[in-house]
PDB file of N, CA and C in Angstrom:
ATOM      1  N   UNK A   1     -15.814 -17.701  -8.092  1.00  0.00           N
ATOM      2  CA  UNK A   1     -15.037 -16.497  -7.842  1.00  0.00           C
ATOM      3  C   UNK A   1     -15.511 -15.863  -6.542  1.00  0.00           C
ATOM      4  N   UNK A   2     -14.536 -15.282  -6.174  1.00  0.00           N
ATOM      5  CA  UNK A   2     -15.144 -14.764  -4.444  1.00  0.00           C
ATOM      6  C   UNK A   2     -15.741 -13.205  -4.474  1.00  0.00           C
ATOM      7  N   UNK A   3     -16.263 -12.959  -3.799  1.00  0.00           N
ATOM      8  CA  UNK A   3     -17.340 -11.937  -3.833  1.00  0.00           C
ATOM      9  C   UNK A   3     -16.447 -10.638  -3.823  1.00  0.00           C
ATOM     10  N   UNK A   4     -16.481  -9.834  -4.305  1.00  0.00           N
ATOM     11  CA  UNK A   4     -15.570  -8.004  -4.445  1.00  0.00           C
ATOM     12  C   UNK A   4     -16.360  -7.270  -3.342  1.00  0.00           C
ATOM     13  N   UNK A   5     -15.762  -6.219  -2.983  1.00  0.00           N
ATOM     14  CA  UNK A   5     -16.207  -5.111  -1.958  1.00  0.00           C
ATOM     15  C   UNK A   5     -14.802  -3.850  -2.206  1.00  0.00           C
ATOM     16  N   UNK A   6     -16.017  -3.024  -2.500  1.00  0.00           N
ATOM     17  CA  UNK A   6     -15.214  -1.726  -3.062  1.00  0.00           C
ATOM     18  C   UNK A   6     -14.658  -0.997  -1.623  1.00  0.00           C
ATOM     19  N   UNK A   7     -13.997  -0.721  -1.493  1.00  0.00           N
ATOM     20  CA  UNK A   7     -12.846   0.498  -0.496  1.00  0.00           C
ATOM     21  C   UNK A   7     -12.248   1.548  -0.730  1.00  0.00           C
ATOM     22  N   UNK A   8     -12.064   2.339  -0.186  1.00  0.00           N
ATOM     23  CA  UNK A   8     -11.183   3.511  -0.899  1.00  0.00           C
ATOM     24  C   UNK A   8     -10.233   3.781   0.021  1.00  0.00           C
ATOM     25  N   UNK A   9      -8.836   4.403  -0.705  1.00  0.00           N
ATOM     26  CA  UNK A   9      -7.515   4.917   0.222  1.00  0.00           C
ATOM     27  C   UNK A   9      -7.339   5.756  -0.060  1.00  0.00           C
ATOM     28  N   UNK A  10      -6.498   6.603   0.324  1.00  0.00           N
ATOM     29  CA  UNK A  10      -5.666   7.495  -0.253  1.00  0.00           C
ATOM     30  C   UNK A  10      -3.752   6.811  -0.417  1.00  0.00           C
ATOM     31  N   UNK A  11      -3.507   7.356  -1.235  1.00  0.00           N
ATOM     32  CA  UNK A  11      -2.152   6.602  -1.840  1.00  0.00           C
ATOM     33  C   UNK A  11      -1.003   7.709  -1.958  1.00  0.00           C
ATOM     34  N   UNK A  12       0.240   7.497  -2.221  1.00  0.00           N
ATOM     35  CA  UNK A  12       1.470   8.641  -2.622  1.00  0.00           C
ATOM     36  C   UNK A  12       1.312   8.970  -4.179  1.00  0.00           C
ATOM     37  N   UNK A  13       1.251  10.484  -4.743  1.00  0.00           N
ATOM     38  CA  UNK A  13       1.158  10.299  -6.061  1.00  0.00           C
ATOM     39  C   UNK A  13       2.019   9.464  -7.310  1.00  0.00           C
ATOM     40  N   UNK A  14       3.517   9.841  -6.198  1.00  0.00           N
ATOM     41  CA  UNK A  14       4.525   8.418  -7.455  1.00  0.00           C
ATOM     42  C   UNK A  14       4.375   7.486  -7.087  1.00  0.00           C
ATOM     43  N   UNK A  15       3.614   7.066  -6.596  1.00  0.00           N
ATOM     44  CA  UNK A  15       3.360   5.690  -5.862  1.00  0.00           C
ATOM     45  C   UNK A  15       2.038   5.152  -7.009  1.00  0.00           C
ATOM     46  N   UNK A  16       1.507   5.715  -7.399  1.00  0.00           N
ATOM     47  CA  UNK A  16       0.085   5.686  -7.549  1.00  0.00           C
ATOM     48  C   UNK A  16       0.739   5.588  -9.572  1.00  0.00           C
ATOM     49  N   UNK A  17       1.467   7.005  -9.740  1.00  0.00           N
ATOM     50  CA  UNK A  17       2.148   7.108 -11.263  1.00  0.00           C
ATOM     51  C   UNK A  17       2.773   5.179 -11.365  1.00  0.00           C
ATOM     52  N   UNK A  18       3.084   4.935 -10.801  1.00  0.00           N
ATOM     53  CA  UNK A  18       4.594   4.212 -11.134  1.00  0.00           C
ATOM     54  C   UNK A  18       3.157   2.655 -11.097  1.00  0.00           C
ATOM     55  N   UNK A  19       2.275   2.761 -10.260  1.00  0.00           N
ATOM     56  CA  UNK A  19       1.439   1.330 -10.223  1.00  0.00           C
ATOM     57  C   UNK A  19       0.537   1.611 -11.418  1.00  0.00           C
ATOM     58  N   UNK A  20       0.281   2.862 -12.324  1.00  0.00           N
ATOM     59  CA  UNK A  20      -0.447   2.976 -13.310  1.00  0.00           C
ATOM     60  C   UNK A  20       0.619   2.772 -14.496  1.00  0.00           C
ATOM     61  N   UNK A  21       1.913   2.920 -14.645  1.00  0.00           N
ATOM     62  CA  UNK A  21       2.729   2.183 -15.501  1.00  0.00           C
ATOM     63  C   UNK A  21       2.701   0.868 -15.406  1.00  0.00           C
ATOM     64  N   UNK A  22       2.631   0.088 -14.371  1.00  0.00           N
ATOM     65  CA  UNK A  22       3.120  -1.435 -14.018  1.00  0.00           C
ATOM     66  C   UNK A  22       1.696  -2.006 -14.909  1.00  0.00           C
ATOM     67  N   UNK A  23       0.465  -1.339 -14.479  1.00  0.00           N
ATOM     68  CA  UNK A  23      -0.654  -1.723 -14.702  1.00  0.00           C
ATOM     69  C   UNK A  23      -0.779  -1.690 -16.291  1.00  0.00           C
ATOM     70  N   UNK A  24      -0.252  -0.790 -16.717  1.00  0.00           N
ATOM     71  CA  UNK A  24      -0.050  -1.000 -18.464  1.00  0.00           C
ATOM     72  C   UNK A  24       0.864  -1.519 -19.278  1.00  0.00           C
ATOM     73  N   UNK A  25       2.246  -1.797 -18.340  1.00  0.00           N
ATOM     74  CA  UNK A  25       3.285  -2.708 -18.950  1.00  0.00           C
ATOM     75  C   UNK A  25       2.790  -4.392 -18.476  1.00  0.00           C
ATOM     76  N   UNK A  26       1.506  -4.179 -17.757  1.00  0.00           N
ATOM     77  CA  UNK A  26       2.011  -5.730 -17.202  1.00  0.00           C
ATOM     78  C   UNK A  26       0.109  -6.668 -17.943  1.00  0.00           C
ATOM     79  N   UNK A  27      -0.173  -4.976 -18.538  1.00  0.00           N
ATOM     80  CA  UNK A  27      -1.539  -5.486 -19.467  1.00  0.00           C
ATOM     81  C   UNK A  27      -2.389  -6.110 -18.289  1.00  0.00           C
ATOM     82  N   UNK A  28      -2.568  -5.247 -17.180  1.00  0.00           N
ATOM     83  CA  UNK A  28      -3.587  -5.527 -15.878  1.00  0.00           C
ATOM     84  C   UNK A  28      -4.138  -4.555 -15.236  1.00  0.00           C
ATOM     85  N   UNK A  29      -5.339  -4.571 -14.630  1.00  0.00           N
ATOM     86  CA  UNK A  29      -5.878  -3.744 -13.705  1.00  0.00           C
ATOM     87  C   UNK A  29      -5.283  -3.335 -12.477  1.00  0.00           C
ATOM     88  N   UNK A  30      -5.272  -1.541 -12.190  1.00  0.00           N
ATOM     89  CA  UNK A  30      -4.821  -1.717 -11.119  1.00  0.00           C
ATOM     90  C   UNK A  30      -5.258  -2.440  -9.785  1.00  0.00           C
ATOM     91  N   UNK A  31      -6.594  -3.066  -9.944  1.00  0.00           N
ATOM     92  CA  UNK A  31      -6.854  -3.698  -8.797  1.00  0.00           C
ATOM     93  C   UNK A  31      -6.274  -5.096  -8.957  1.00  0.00           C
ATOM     94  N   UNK A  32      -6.361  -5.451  -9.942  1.00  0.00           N
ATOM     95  CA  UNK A  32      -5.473  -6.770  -9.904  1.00  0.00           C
ATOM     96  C   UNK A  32      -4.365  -6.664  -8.945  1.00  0.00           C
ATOM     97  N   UNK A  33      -3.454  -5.897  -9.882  1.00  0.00           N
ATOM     98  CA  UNK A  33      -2.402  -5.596  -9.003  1.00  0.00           C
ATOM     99  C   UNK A  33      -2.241  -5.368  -7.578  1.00  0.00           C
ATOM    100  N   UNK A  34      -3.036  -4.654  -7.101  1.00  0.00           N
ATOM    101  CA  UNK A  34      -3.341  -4.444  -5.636  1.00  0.00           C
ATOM    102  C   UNK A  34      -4.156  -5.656  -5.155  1.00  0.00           C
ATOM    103  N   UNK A  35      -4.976  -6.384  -5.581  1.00  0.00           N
ATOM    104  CA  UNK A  35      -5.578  -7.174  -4.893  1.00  0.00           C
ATOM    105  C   UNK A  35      -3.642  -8.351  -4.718  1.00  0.00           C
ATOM    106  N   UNK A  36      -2.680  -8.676  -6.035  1.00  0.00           N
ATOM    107  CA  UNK A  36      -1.816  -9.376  -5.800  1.00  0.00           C
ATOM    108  C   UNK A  36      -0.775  -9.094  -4.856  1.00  0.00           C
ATOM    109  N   UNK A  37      -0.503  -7.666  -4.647  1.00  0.00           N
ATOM    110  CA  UNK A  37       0.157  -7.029  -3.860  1.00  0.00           C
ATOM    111  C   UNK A  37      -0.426  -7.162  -2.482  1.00  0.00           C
ATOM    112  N   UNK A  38      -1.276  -7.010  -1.734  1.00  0.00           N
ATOM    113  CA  UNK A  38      -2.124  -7.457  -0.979  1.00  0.00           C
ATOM    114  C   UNK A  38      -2.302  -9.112  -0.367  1.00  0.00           C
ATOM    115  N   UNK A  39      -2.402  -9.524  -1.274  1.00  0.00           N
ATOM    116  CA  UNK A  39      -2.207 -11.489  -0.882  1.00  0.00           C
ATOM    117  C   UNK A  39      -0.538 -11.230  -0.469  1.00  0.00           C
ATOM    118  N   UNK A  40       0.214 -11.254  -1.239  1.00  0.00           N
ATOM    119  CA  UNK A  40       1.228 -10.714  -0.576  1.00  0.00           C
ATOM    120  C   UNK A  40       1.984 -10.743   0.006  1.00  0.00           C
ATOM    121  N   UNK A  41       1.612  -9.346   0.911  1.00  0.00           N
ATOM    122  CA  UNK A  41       1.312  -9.068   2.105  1.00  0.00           C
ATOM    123  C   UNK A  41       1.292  -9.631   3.343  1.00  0.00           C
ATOM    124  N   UNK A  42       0.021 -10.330   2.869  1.00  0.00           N
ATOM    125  CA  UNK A  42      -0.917 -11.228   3.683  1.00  0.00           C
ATOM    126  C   UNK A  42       0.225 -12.194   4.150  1.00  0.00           C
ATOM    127  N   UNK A  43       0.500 -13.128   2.897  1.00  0.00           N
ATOM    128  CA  UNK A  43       1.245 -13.925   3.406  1.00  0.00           C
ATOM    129  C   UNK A  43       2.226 -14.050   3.807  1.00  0.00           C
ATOM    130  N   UNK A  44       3.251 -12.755   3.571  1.00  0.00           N
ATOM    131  CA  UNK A  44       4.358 -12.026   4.254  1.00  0.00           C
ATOM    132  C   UNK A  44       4.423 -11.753   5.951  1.00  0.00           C
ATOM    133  N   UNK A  45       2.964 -11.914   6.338  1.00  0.00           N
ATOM    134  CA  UNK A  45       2.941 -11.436   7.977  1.00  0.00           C
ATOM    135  C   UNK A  45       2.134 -12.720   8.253  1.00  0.00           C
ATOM    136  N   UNK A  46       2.215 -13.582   7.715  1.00  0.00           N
ATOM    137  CA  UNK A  46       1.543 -14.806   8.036  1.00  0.00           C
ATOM    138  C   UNK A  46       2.591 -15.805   8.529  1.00  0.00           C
ATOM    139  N   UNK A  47       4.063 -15.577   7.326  1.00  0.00           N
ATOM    140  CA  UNK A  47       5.303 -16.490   7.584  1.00  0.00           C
ATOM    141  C   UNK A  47       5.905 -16.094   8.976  1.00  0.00           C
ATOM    142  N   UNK A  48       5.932 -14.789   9.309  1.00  0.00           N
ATOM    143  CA  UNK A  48       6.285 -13.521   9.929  1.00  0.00           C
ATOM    144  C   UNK A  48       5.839 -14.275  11.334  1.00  0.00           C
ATOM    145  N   UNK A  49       4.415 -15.008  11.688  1.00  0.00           N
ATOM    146  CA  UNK A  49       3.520 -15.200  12.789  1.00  0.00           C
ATOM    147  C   UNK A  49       4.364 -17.072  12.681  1.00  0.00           C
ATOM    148  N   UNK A  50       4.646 -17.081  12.000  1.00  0.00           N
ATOM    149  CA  UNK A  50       4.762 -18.766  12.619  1.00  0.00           C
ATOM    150  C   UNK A  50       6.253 -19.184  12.918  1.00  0.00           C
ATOM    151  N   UNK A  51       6.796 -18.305  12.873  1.00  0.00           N
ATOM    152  CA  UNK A  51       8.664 -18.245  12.872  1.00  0.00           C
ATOM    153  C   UNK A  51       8.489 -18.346  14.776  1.00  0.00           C
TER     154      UNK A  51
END
């Protein structure tokens, strides 16, 4: 497993409500979620770079 490193943000509050529902309908952590949301991302501006 790859090594964690804690960060902090600041976020939108319905932004934040609505990922603490997902996180209990979807029976996951919100960092899960954000770490999946995040890969993503990632690979969203990765396809983005090779076009």
């Amino acid at each position: 497993m790859s090594q964690k490193k804690t960060f902090s943000t600041r976020i939108d509050v319905d932004c934040l409500k609505a990922l603490k529902h997902l996180a209990v309908d979807e029976d996951k952590s919100i960092g899960v979620l954000l770490e999946e949301a995040i890969e993503d991302l990632i690979q969203k501006y990765k396809k983005k770079k090779k076009r």
